[in-house]
PDB file of N, CA and C in Angstrom:
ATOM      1  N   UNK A   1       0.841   9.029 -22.882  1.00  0.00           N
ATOM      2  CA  UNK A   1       0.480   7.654 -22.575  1.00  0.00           C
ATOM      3  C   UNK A   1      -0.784   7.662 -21.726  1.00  0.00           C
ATOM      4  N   UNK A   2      -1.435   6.662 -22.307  1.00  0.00           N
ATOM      5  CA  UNK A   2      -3.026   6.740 -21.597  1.00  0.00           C
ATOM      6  C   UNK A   2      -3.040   6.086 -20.179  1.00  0.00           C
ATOM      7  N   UNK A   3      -3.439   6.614 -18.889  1.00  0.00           N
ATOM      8  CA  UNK A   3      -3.169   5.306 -18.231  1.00  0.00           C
ATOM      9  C   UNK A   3      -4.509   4.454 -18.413  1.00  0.00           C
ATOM     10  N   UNK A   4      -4.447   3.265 -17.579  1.00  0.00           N
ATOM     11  CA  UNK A   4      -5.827   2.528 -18.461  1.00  0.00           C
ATOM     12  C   UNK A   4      -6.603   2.886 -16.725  1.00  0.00           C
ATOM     13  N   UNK A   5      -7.942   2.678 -16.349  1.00  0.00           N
ATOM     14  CA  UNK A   5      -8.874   2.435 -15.709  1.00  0.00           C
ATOM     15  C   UNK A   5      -8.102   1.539 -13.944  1.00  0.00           C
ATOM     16  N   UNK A   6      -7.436   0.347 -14.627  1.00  0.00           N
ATOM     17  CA  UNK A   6      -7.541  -0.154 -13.222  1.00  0.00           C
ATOM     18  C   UNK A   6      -6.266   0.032 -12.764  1.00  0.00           C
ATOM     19  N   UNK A   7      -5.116   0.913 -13.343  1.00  0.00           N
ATOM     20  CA  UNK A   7      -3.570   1.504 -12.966  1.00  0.00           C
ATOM     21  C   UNK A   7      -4.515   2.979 -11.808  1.00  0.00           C
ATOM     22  N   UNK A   8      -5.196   3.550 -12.278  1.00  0.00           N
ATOM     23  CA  UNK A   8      -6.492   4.608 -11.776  1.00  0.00           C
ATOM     24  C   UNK A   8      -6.778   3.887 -10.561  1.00  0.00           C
ATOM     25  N   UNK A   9      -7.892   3.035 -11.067  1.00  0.00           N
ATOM     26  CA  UNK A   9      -8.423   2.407  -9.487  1.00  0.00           C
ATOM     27  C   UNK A   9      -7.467   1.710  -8.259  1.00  0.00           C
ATOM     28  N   UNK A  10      -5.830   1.439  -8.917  1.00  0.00           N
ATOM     29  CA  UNK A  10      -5.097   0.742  -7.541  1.00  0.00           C
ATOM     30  C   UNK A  10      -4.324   2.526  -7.067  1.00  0.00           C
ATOM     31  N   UNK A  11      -4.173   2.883  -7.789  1.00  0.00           N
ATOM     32  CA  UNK A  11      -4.006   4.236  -7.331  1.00  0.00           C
ATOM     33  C   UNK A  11      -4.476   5.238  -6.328  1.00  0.00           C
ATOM     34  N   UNK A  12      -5.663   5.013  -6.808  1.00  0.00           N
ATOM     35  CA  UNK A  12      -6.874   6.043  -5.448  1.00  0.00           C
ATOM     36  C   UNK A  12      -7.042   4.939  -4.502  1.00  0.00           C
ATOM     37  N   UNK A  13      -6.927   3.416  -4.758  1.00  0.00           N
ATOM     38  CA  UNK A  13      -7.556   2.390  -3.547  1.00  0.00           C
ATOM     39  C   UNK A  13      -5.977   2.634  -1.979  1.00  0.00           C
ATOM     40  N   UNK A  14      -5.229   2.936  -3.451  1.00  0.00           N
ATOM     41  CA  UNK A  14      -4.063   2.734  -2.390  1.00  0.00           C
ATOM     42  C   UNK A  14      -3.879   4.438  -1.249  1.00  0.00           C
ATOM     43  N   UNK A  15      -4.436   5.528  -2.060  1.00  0.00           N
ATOM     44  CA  UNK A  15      -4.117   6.818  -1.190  1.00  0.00           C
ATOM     45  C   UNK A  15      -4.843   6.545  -0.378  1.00  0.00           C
ATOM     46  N   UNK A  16      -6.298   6.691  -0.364  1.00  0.00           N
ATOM     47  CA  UNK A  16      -7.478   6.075   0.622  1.00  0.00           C
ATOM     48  C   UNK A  16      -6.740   5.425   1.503  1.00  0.00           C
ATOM     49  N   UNK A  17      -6.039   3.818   1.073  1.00  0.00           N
ATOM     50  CA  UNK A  17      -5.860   3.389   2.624  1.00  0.00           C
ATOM     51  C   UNK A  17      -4.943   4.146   3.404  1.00  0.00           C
ATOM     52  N   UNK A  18      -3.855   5.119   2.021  1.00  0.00           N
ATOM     53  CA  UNK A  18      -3.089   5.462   3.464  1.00  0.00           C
ATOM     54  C   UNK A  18      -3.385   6.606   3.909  1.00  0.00           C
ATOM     55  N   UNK A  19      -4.417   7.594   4.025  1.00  0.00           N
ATOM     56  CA  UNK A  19      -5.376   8.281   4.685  1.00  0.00           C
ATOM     57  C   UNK A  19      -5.964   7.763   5.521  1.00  0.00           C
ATOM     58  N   UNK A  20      -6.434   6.485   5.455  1.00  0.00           N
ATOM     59  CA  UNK A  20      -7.526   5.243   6.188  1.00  0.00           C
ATOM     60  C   UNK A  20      -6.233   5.109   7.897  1.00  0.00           C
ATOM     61  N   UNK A  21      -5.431   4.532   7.044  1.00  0.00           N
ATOM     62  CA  UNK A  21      -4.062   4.402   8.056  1.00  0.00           C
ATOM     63  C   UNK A  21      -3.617   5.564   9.115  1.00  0.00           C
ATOM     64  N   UNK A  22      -3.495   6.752   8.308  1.00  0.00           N
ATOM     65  CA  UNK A  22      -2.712   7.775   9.258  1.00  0.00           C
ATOM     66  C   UNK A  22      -3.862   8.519  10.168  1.00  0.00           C
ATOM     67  N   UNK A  23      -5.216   8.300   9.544  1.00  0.00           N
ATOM     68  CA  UNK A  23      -6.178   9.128  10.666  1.00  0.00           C
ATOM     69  C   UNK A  23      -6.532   8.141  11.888  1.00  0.00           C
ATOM     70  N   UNK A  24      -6.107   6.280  11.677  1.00  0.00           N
ATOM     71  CA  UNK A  24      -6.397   5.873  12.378  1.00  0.00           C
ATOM     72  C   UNK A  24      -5.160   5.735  13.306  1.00  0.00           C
ATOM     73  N   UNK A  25      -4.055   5.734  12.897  1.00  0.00           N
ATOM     74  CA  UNK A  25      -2.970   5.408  13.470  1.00  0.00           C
ATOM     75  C   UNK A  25      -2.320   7.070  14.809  1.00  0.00           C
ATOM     76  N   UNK A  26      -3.372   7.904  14.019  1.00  0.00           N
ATOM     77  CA  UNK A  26      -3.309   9.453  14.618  1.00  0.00           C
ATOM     78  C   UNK A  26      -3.961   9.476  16.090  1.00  0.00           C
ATOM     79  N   UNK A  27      -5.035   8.994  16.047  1.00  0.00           N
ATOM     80  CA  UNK A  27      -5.967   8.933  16.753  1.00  0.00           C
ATOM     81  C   UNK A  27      -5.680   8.033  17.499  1.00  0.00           C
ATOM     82  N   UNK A  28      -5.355   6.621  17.662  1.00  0.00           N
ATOM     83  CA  UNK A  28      -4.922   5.934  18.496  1.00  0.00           C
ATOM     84  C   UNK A  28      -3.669   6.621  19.210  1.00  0.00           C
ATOM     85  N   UNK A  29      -2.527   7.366  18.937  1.00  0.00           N
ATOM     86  CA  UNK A  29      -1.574   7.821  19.116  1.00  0.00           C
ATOM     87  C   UNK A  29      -1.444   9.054  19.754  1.00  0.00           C
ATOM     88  N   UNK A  30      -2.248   9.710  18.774  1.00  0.00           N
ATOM     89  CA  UNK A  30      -2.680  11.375  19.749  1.00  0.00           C
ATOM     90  C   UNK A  30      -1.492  12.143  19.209  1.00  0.00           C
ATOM     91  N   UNK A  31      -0.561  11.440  18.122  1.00  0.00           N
ATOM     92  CA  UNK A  31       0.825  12.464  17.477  1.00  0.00           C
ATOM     93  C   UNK A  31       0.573  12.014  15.932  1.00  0.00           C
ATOM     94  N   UNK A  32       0.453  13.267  15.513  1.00  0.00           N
ATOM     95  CA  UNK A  32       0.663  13.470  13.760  1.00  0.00           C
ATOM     96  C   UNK A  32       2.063  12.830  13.465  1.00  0.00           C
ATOM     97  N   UNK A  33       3.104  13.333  13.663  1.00  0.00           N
ATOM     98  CA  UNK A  33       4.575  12.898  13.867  1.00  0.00           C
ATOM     99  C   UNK A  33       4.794  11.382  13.584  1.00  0.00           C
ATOM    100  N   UNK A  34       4.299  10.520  15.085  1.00  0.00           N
ATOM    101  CA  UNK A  34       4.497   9.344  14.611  1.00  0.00           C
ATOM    102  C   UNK A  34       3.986   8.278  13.737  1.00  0.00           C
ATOM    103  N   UNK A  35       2.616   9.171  13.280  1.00  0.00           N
ATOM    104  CA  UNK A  35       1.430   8.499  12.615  1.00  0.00           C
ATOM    105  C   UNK A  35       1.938   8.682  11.426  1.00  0.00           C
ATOM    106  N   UNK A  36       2.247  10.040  10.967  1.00  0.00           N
ATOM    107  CA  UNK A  36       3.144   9.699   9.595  1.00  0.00           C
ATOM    108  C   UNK A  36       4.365   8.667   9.561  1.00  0.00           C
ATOM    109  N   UNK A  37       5.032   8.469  10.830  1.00  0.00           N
ATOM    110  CA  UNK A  37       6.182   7.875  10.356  1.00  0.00           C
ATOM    111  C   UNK A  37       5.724   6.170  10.312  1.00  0.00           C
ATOM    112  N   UNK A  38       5.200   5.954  11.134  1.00  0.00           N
ATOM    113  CA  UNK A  38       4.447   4.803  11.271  1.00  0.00           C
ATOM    114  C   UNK A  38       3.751   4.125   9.853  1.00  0.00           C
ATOM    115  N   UNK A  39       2.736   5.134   9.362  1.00  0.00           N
ATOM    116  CA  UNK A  39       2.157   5.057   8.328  1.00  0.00           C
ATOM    117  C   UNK A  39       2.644   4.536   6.833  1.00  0.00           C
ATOM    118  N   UNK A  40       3.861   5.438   7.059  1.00  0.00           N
ATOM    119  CA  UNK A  40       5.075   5.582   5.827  1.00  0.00           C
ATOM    120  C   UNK A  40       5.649   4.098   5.860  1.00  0.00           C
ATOM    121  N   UNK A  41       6.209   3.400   6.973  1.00  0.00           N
ATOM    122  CA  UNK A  41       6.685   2.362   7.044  1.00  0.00           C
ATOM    123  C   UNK A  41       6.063   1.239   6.730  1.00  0.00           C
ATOM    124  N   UNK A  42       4.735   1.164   6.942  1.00  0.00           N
ATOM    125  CA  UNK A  42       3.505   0.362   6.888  1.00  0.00           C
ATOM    126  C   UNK A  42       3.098   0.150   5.022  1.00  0.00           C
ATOM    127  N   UNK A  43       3.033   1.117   4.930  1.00  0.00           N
ATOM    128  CA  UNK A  43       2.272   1.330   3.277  1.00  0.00           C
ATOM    129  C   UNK A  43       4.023   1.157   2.476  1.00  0.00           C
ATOM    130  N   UNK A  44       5.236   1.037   2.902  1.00  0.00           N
ATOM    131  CA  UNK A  44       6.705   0.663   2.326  1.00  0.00           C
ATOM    132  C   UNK A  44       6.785  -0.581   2.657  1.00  0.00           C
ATOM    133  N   UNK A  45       6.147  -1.076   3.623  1.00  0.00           N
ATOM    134  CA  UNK A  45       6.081  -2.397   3.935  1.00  0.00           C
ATOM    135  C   UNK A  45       5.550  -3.140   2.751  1.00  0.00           C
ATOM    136  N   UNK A  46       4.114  -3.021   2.950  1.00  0.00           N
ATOM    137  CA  UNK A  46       2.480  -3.733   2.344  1.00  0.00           C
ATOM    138  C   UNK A  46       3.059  -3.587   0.497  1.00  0.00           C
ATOM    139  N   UNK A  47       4.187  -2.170   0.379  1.00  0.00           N
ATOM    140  CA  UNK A  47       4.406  -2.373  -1.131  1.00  0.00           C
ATOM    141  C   UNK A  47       5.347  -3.867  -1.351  1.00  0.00           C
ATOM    142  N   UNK A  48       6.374  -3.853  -0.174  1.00  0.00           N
ATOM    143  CA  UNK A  48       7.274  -4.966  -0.919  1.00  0.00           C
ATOM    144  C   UNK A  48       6.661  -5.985  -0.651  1.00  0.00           C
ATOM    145  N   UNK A  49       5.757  -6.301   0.333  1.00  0.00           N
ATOM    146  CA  UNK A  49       5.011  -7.626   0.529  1.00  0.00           C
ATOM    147  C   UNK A  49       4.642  -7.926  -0.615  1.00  0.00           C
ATOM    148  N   UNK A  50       3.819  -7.031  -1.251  1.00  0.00           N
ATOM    149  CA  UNK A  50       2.845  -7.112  -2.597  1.00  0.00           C
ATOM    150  C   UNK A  50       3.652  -7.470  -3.744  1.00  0.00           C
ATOM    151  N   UNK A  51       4.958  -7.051  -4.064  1.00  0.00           N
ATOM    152  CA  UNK A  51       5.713  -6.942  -4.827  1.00  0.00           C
ATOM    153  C   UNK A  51       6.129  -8.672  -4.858  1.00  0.00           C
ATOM    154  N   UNK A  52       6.323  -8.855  -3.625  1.00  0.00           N
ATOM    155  CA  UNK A  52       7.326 -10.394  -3.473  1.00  0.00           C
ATOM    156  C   UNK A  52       6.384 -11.487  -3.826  1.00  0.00           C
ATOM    157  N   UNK A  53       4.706 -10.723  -3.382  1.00  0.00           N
ATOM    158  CA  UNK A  53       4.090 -12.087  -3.612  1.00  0.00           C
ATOM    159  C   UNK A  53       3.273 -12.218  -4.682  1.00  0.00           C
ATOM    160  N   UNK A  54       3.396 -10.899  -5.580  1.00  0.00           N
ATOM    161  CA  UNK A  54       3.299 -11.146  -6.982  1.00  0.00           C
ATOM    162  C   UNK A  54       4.277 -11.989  -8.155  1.00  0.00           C
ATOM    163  N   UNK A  55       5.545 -11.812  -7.318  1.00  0.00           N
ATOM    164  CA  UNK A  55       6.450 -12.288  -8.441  1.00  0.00           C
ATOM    165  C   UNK A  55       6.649 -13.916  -8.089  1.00  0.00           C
ATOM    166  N   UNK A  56       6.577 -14.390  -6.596  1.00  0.00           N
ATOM    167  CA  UNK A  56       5.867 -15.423  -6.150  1.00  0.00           C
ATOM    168  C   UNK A  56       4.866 -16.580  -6.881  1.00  0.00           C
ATOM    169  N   UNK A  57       3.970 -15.498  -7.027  1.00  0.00           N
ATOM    170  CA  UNK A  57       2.651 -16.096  -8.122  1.00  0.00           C
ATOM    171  C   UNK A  57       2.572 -16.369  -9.424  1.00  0.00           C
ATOM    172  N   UNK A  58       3.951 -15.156  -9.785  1.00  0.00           N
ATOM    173  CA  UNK A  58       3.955 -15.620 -11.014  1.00  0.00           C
ATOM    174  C   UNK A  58       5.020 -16.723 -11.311  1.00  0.00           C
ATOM    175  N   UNK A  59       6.022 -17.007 -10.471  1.00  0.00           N
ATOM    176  CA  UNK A  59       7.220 -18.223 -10.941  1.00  0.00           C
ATOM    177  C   UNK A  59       6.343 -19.452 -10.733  1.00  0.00           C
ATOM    178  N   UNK A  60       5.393 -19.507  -9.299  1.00  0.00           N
ATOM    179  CA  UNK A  60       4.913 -20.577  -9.663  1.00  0.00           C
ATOM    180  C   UNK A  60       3.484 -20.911 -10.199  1.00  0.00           C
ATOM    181  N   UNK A  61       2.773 -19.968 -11.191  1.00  0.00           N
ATOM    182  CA  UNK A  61       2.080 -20.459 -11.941  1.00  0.00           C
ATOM    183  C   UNK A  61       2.512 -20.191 -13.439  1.00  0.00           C
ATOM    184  N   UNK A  62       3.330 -19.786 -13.598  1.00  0.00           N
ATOM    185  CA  UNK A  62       4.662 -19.557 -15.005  1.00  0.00           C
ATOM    186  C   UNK A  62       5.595 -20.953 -15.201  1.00  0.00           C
ATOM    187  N   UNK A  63       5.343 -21.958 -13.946  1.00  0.00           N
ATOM    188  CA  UNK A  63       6.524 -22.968 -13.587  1.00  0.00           C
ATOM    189  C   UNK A  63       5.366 -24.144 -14.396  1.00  0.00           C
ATOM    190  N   UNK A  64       3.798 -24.225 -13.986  1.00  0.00           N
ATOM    191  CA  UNK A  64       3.247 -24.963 -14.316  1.00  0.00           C
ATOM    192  C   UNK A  64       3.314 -25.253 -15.722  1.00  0.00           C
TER     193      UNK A  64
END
């Protein structure tokens, strides 16, 4: 199965941030430890947010 181009681009946009996340969340912190755990929770978060307010978008422009 091919993947297509922009399954690719949310893919790498999404490792980036959470690299973006854990070197910043490291550094403010001064512990690898909690920056991963922190990180992990954050980017498990931002998925179901994304998730809820896609399906959100779609009942109510699917409703119109």
């Amino acid at each position: 199965m091919k993947v297509d181009n922009l399954a690719k681009k949310v893919a790498l946009w999404r490792l980036i941030s959470i690299m973006i996340t854990l070197i910043v969340v490291s550094a403010v912190t001064g512990d690898i430890k909690s920056a991963t755990g922190i990180t992990v929770f954050l980017h498990a978060l931002l998925t179901i947010c994304h998730y809820a307010f896609e399906r959100a978008w779609k009942r109510y422009y699917e409703s119109r």
